[in-house]
Protein backbone atom coordinates (compact mmCIF):
# COMPACT_ATOMS: atom_id res chain seq x y z
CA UNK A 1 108.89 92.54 115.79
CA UNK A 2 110.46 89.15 116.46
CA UNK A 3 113.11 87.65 113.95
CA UNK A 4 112.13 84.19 112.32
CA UNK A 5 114.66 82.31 110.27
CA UNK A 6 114.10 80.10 107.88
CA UNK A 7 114.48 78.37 104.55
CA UNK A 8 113.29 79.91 100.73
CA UNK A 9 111.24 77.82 99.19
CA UNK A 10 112.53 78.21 95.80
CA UNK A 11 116.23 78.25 96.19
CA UNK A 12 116.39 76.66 99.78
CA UNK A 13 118.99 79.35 100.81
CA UNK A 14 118.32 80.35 104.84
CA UNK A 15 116.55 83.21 105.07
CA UNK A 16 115.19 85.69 107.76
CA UNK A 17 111.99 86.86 108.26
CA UNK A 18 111.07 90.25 110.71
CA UNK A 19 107.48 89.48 111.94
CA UNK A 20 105.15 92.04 113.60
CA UNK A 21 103.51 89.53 116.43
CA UNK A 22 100.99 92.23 117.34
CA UNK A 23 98.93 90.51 114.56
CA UNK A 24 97.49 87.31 115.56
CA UNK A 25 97.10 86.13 111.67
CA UNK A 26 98.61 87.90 108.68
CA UNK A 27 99.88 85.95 105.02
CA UNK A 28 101.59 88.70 102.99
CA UNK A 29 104.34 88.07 100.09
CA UNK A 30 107.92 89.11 100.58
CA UNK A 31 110.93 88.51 98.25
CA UNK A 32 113.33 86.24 99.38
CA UNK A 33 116.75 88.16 99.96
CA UNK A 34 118.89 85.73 97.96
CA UNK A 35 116.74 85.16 94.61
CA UNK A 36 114.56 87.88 94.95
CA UNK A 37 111.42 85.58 94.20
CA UNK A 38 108.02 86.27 95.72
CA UNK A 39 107.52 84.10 98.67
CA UNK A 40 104.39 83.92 100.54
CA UNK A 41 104.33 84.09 104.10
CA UNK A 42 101.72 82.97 106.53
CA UNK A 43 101.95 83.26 110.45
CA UNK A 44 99.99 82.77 113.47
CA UNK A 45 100.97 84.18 116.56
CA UNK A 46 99.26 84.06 119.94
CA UNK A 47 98.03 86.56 122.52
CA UNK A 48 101.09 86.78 124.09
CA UNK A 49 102.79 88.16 120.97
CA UNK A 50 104.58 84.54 120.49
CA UNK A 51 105.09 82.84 117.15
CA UNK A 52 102.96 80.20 117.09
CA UNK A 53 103.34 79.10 113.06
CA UNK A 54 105.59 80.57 110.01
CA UNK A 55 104.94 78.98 106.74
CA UNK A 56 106.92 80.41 103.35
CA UNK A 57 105.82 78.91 99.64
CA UNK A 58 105.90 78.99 96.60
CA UNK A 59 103.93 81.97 95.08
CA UNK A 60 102.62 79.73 92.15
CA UNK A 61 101.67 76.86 94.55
């Protein structure tokens, strides 16, 4: 599990993210900690288990 931080997209408060990087690509929703709105998360990580993209939006986008 690696820790990613970043930003909600709904009220732009920082947020942190615990990603399994055993999975090369996942997109799941999780509720930002702050708001409690459904964000939805995409990453990509490598073979290597390394982060290679996070992306958070807007579940309505």
């Amino acid at each position: 599990m690696e820790e990613h931080n970043t930003h909600c997209p709904y009220c732009g408060e920082p947020i942190s993210l615990l990603i399994d990087c055993s999975i090369p690509e996942q997109h799941y929703v999780e509720d930002c900690q702050v708001c409690c709105s459904p964000i939805l998360v995409g990453v990509t990580a490598g073979a290597d288990c390394q982060i290679e993209s996070v992306s958070v939006r807007q579940e309505n986008e």
